[in-house]
N, C-alpha and C. Protein backbone atom coordinates (compact mmCIF):
# COMPACT_ATOMS: atom_id res chain seq x y z
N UNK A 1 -21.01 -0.67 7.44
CA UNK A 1 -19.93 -1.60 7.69
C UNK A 1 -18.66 -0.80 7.95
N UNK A 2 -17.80 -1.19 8.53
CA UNK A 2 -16.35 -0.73 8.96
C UNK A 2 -15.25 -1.17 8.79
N UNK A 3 -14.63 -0.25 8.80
CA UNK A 3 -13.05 -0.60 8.16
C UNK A 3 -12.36 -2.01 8.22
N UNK A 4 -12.55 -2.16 9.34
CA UNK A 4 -11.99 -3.78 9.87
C UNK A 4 -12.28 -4.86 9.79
N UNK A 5 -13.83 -4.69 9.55
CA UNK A 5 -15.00 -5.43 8.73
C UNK A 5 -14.27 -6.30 7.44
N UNK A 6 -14.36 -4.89 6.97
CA UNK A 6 -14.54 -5.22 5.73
C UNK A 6 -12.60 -5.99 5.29
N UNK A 7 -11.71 -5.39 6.13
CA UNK A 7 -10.36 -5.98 5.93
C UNK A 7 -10.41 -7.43 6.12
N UNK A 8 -11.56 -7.59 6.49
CA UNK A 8 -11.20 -9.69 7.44
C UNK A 8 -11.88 -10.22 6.21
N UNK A 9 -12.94 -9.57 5.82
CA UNK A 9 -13.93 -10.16 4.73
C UNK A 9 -12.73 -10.04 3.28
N UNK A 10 -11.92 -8.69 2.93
CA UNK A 10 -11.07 -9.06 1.82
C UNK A 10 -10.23 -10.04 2.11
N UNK A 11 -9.49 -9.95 3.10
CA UNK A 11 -8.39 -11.33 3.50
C UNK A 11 -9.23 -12.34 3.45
N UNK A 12 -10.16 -12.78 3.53
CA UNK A 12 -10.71 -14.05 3.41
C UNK A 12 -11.20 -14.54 2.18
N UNK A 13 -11.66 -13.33 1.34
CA UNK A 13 -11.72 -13.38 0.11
C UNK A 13 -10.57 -14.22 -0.50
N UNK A 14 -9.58 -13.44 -0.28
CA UNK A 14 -8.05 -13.52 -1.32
C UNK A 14 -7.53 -14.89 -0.64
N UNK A 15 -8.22 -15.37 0.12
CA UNK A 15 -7.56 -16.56 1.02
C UNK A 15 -8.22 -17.58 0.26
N UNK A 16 -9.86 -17.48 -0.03
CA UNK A 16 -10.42 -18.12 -0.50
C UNK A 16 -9.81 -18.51 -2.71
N UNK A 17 -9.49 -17.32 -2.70
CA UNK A 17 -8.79 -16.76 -4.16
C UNK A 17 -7.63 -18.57 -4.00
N UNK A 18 -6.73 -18.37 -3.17
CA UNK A 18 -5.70 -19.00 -3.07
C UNK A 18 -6.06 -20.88 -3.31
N UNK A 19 -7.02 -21.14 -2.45
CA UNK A 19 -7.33 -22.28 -2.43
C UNK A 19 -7.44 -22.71 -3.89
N UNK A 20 -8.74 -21.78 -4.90
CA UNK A 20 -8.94 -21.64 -6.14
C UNK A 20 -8.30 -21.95 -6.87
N UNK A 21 -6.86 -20.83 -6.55
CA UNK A 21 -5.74 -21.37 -8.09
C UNK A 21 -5.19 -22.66 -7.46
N UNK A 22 -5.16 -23.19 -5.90
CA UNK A 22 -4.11 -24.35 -5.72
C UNK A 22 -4.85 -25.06 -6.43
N UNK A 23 -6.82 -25.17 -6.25
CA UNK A 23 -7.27 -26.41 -6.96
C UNK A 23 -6.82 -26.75 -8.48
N UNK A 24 -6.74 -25.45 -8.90
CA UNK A 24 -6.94 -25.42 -11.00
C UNK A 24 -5.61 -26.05 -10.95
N UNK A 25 -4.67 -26.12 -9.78
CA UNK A 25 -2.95 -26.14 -10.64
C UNK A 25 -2.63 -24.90 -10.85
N UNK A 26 -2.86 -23.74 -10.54
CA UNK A 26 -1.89 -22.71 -10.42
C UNK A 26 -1.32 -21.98 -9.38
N UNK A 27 -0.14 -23.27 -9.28
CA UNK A 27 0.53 -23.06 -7.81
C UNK A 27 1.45 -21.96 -7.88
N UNK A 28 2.32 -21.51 -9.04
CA UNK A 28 2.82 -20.18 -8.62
C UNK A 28 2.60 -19.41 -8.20
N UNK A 29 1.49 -19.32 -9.32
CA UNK A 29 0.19 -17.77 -8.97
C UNK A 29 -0.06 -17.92 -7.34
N UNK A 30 -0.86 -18.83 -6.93
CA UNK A 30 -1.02 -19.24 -5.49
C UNK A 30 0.16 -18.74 -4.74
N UNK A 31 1.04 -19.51 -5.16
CA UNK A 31 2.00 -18.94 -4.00
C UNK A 31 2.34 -17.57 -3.65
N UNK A 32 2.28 -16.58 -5.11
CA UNK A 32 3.04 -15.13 -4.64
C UNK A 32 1.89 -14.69 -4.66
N UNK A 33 0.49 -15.00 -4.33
CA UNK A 33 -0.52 -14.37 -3.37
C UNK A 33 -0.36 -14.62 -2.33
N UNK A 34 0.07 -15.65 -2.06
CA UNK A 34 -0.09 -15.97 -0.58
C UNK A 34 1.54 -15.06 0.13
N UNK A 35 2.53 -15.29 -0.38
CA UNK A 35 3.49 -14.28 -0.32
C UNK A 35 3.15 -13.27 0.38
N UNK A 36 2.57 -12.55 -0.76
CA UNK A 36 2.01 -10.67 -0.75
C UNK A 36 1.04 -10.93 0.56
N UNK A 37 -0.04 -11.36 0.63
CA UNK A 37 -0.75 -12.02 1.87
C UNK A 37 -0.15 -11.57 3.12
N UNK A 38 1.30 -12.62 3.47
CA UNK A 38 1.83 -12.43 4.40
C UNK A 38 2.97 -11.55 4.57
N UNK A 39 3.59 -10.98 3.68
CA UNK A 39 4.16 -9.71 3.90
C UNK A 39 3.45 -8.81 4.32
N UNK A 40 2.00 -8.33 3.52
CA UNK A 40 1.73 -7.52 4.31
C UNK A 40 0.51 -7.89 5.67
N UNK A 41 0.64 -8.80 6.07
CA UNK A 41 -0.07 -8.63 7.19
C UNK A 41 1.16 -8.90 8.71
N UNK A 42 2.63 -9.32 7.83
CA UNK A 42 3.46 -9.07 9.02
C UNK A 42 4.31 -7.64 9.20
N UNK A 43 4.24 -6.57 8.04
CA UNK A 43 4.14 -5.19 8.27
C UNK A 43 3.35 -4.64 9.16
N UNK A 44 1.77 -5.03 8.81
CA UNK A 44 1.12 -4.62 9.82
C UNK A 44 1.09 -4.82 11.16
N UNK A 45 1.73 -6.34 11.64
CA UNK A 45 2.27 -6.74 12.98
C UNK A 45 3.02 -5.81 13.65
N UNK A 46 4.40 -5.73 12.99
CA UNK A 46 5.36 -5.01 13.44
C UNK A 46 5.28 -3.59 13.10
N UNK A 47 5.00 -3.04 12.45
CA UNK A 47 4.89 -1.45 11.98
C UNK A 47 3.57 -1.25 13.12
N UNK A 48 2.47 -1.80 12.78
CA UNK A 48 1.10 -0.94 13.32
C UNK A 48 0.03 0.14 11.61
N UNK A 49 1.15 0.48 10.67
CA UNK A 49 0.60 0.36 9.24
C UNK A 49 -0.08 -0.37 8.59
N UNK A 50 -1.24 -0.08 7.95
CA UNK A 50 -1.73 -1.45 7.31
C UNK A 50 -2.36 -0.40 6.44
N UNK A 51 -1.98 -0.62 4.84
CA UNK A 51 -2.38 -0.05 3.80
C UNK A 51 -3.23 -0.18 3.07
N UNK A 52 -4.42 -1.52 3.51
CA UNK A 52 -5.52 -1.77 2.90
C UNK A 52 -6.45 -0.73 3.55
N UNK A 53 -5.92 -0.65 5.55
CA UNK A 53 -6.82 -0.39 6.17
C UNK A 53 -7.01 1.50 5.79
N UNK A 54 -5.33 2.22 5.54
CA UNK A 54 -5.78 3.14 5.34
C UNK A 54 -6.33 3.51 4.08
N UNK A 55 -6.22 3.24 2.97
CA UNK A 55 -7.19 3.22 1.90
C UNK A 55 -8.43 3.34 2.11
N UNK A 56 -9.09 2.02 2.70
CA UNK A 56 -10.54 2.19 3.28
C UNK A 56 -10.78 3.23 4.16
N UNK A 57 -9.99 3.59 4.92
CA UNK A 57 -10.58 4.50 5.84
C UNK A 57 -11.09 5.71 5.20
N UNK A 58 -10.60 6.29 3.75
CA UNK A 58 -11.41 6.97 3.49
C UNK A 58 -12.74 7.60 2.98
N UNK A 59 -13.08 6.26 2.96
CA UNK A 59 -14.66 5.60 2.72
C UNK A 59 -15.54 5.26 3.54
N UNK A 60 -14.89 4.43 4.65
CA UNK A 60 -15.74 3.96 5.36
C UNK A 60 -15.61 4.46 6.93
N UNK A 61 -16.27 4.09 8.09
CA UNK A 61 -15.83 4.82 9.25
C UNK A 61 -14.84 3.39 9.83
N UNK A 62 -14.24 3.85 10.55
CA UNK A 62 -13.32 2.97 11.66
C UNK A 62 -14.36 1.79 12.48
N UNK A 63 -14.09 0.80 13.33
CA UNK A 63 -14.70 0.15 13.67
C UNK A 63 -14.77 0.63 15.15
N UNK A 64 -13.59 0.86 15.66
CA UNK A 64 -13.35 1.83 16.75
C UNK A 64 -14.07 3.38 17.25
N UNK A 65 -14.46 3.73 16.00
CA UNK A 65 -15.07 4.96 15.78
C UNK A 65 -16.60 4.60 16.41
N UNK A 66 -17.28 3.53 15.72
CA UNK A 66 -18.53 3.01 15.74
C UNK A 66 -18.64 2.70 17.48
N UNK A 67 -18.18 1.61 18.07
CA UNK A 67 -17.83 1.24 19.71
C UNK A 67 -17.85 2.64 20.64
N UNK A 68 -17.13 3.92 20.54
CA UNK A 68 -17.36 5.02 21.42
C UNK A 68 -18.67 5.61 20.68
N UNK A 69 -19.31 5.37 19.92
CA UNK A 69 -20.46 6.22 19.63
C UNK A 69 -22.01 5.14 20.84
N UNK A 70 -21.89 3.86 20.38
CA UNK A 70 -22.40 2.77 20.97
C UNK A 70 -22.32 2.88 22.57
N UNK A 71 -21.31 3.59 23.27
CA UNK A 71 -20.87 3.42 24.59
C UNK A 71 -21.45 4.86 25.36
N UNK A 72 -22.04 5.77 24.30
CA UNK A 72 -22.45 7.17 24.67
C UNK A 72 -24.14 7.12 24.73
């Protein structure tokens, strides 16, 4: 699996997380996930940084990496 993979599968996770606490009634909590959520995925917009992705990268291969191996 690959880096990018696996970034859509945690965001969806933590997305899924969110729904969770809105159901129980824990809308704060909810909210400053969802916050953190979108701060950092509008860093990653505008910067081109994304700090989940480099974390993983040192584990896993790139998804980009995988596509030029596929194309050879």
């Amino acid at each position: 699996m690959c880096v990018e993979k696996i970034q859509k599968i945690l965001l969806a996770s933590v997305l899924g997380i969110v729904l969770m606490l809105i159901g129980t009634g824990s809308l704060k909590l909810a909210l400053m996930l969802q916050v953190i959520v979108i701060i950092m995925l509008m860093m990653s917009a505008f910067s081109g940084f994304c700090f989940i992705t480099k974390i993983l990268s040192s584990e896993f291969p790139s998804c980009n990496d995988k596509d030029k191996e596929d194309k050879k």
